[in-house]
PDB file of N, CA and C in Angstrom:
ATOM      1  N   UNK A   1      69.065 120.084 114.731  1.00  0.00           N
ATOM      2  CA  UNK A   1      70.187 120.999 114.694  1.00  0.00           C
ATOM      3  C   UNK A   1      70.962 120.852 113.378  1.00  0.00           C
ATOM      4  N   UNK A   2      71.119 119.645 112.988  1.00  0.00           N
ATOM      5  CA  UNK A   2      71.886 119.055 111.862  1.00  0.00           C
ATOM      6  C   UNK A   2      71.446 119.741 110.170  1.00  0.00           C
ATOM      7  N   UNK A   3      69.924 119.782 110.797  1.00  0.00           N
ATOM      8  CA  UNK A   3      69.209 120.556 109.252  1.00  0.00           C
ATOM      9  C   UNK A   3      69.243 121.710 109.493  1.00  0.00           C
ATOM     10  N   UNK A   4      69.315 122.311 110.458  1.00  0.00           N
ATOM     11  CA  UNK A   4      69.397 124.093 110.783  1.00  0.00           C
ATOM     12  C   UNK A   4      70.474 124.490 109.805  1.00  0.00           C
ATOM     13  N   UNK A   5      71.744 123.947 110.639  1.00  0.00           N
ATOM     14  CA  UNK A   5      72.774 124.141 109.684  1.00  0.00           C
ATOM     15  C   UNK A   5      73.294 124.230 107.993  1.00  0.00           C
ATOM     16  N   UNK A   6      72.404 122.484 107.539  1.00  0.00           N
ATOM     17  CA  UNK A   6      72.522 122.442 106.370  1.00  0.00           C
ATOM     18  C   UNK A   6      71.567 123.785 105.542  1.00  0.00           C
ATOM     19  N   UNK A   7      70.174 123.858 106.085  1.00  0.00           N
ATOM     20  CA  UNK A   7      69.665 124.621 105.983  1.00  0.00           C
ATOM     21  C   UNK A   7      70.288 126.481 105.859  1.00  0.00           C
ATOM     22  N   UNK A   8      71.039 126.765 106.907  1.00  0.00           N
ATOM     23  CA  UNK A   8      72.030 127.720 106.503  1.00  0.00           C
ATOM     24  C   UNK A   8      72.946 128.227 105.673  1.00  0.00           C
ATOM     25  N   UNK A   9      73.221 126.575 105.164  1.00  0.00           N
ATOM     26  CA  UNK A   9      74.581 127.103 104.738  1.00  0.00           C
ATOM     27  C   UNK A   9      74.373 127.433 102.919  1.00  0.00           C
ATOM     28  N   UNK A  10      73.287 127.220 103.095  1.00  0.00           N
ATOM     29  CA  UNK A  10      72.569 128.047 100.996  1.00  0.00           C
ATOM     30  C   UNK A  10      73.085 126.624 100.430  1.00  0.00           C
ATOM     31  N   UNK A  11      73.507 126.940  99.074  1.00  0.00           N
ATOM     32  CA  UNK A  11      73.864 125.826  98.458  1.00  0.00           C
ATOM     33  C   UNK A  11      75.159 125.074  98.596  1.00  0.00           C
ATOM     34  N   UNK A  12      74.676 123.718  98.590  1.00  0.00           N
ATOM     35  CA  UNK A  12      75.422 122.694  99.487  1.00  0.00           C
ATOM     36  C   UNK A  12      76.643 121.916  97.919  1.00  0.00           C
ATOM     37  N   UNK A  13      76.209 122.571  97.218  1.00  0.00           N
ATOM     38  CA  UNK A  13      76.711 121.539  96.466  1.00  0.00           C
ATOM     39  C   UNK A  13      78.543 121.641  96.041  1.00  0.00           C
ATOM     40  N   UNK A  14      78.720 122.518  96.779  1.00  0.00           N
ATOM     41  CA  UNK A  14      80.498 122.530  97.125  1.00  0.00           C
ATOM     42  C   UNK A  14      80.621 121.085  98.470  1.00  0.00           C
ATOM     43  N   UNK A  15      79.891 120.810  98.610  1.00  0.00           N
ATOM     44  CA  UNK A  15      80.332 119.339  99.368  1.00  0.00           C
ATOM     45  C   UNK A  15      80.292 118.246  98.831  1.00  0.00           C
ATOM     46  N   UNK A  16      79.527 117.969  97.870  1.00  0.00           N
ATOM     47  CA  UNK A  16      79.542 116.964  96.277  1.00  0.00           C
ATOM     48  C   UNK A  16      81.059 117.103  95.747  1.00  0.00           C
ATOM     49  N   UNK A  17      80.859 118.728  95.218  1.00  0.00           N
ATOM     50  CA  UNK A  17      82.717 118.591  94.449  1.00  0.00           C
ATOM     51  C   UNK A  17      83.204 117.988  95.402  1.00  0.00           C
ATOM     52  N   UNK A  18      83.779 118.927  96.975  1.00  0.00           N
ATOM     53  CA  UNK A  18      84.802 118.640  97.889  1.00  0.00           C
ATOM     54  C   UNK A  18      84.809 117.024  97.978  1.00  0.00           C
ATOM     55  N   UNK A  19      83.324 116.436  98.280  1.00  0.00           N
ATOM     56  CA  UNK A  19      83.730 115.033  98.084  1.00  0.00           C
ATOM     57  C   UNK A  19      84.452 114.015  96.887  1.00  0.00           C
ATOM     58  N   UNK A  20      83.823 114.706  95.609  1.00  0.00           N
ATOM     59  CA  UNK A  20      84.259 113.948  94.267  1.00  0.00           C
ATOM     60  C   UNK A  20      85.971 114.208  94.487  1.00  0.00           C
ATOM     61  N   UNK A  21      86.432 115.353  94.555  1.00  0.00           N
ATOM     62  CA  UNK A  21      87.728 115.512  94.604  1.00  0.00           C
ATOM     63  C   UNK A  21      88.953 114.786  95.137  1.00  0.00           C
ATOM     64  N   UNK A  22      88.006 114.705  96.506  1.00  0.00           N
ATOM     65  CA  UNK A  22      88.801 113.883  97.485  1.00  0.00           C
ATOM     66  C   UNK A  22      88.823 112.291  97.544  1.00  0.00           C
ATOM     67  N   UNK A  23      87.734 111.538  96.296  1.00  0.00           N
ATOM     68  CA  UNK A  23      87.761 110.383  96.104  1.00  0.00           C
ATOM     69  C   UNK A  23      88.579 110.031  95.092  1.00  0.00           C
ATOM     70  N   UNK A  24      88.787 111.176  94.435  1.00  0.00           N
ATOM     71  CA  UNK A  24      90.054 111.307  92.922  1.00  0.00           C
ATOM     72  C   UNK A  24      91.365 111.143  93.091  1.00  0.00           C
ATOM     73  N   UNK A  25      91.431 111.820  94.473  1.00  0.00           N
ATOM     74  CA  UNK A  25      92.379 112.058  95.008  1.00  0.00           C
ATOM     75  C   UNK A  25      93.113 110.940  95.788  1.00  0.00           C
ATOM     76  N   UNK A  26      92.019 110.025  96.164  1.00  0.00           N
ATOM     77  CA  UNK A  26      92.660 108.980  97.310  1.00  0.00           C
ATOM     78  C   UNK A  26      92.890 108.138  96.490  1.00  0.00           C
ATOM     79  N   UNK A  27      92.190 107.918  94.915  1.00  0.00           N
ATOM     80  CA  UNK A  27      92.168 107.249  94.286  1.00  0.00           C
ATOM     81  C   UNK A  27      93.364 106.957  93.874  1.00  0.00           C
ATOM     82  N   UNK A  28      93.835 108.283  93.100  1.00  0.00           N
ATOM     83  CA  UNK A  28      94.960 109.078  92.608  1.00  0.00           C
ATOM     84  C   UNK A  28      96.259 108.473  92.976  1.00  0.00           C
ATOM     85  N   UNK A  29      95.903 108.409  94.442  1.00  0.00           N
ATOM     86  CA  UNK A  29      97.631 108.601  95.453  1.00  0.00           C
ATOM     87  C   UNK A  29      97.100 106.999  95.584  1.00  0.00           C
ATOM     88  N   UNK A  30      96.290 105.781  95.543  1.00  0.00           N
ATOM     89  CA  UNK A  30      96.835 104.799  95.728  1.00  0.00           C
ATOM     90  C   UNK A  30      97.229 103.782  94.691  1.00  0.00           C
ATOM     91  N   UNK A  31      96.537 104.597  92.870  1.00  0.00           N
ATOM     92  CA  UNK A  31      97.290 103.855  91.991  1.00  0.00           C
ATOM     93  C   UNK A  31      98.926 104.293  92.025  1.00  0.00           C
ATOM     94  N   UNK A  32      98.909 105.388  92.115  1.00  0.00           N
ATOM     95  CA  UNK A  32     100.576 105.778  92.211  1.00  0.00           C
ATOM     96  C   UNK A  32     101.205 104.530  93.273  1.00  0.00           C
ATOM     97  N   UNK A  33     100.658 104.845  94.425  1.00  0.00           N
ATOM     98  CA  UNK A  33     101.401 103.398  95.136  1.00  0.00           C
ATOM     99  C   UNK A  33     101.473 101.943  94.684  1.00  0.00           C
ATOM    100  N   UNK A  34     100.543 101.333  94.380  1.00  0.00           N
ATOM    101  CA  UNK A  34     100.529 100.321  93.503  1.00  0.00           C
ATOM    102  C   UNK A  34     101.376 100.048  92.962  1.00  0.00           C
ATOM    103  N   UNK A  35     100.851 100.829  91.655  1.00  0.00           N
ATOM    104  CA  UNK A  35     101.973 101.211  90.577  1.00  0.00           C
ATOM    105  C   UNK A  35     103.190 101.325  90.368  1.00  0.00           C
ATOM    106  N   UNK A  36     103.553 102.130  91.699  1.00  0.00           N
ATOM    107  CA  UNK A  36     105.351 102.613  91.754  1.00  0.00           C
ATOM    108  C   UNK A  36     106.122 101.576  92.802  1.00  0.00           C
ATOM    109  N   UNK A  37     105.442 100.394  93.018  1.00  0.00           N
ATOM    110  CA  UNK A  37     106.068  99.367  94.035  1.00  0.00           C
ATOM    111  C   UNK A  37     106.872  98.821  92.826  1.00  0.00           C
ATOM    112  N   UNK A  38     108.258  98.599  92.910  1.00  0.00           N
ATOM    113  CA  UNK A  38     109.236  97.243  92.280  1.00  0.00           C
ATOM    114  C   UNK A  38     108.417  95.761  91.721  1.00  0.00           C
ATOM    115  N   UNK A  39     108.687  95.404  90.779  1.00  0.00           N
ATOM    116  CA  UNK A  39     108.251  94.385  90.846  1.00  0.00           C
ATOM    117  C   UNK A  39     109.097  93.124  91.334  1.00  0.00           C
ATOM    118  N   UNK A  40     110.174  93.054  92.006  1.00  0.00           N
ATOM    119  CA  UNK A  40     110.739  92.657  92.687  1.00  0.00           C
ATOM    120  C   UNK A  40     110.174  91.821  94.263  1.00  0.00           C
ATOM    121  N   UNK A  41     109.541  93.398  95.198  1.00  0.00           N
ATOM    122  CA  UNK A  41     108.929  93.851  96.000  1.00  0.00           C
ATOM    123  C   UNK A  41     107.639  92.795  95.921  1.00  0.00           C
ATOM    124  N   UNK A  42     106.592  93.419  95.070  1.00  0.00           N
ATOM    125  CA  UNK A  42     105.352  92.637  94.671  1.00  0.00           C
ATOM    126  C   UNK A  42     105.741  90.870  94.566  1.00  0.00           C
ATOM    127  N   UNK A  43     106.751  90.363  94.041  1.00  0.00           N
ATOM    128  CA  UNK A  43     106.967  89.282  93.792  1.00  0.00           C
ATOM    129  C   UNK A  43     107.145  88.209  95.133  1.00  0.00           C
ATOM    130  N   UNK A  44     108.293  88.890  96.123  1.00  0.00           N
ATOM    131  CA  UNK A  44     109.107  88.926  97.277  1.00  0.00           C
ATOM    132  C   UNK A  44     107.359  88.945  98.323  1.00  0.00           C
ATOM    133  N   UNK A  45     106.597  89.586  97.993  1.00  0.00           N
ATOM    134  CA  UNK A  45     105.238  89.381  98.970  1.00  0.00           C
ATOM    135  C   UNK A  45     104.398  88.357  98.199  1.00  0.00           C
ATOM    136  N   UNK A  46     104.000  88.143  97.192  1.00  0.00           N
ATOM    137  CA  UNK A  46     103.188  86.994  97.082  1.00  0.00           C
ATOM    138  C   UNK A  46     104.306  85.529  96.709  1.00  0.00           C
ATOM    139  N   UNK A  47     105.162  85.578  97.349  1.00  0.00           N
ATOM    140  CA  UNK A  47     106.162  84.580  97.388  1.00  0.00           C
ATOM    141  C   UNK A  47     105.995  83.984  99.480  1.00  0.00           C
ATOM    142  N   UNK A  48     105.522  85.192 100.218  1.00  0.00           N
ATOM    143  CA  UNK A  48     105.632  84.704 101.771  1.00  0.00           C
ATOM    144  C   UNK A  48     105.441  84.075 101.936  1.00  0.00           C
ATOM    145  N   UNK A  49     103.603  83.758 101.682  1.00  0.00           N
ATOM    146  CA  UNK A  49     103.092  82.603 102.380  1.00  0.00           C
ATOM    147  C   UNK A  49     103.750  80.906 101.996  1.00  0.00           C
ATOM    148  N   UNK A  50     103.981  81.384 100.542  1.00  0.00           N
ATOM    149  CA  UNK A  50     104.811  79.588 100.552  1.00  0.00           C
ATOM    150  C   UNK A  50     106.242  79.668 101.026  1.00  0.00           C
ATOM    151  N   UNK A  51     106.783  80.665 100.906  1.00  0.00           N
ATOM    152  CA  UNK A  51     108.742  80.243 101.642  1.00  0.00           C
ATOM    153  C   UNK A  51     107.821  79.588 103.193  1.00  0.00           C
ATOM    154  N   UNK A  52     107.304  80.273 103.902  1.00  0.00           N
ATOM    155  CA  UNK A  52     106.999  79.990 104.757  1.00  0.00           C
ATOM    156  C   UNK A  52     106.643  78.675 105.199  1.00  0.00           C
ATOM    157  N   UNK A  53     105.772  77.767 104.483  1.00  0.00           N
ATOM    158  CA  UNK A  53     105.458  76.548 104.334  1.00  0.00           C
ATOM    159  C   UNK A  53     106.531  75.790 104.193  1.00  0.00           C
ATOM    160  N   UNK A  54     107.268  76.073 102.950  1.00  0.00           N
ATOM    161  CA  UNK A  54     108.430  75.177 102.469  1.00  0.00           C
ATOM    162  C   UNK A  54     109.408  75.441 103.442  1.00  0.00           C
ATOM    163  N   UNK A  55     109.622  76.308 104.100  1.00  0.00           N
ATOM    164  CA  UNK A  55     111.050  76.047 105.160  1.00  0.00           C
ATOM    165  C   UNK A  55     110.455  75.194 106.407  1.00  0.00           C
ATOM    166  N   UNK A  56     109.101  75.304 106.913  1.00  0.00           N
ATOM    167  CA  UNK A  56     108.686  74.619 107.747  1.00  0.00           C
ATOM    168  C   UNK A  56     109.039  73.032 107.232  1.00  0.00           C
ATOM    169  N   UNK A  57     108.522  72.689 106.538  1.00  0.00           N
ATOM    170  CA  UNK A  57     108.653  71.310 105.514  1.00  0.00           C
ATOM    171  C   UNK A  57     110.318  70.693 105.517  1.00  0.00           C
ATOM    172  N   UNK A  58     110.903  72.109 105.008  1.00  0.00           N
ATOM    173  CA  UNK A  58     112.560  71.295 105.315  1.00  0.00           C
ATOM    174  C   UNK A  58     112.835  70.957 106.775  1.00  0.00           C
ATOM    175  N   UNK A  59     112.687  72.026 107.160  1.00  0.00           N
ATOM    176  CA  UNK A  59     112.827  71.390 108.910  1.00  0.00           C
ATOM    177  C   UNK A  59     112.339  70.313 109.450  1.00  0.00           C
ATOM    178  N   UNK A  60     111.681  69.808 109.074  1.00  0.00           N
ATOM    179  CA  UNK A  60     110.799  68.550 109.724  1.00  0.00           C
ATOM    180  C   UNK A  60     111.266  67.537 108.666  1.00  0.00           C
ATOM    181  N   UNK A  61     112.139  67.848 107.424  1.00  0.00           N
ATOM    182  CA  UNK A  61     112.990  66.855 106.799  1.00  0.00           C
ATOM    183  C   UNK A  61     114.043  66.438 106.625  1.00  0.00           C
TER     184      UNK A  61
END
């Protein structure tokens, strides 16, 4: 059934673009996120895992 279709639908190769596009695209929108985080933010998260440790540590000192 799956090839009937493809078979129908003539040339396929608007699903190549539609795909390239949409990998540009996701691409696109997650350097922007990255990118547009504070570096504050970024700092404040690879800072968790040790506050975390070190307050455990004071407590038990």
């Amino acid at each position: 059934m799956f090839k009937h279709i493809l078979a129908n639908a003539g040339n396929i190769n608007w699903m190549a673009i539609f795909a390239l596009i949409t990998f540009f695209l996701m691409f696109l929108i997650t350097l922007f996120v990255v990118f547009g985080k504070r570096k504050s933010y970024i700092e404040k998260m690879s800072n968790l895992p040790l506050e975390d440790s070190i307050s455990k540590q004071e407590e038990i000192n």
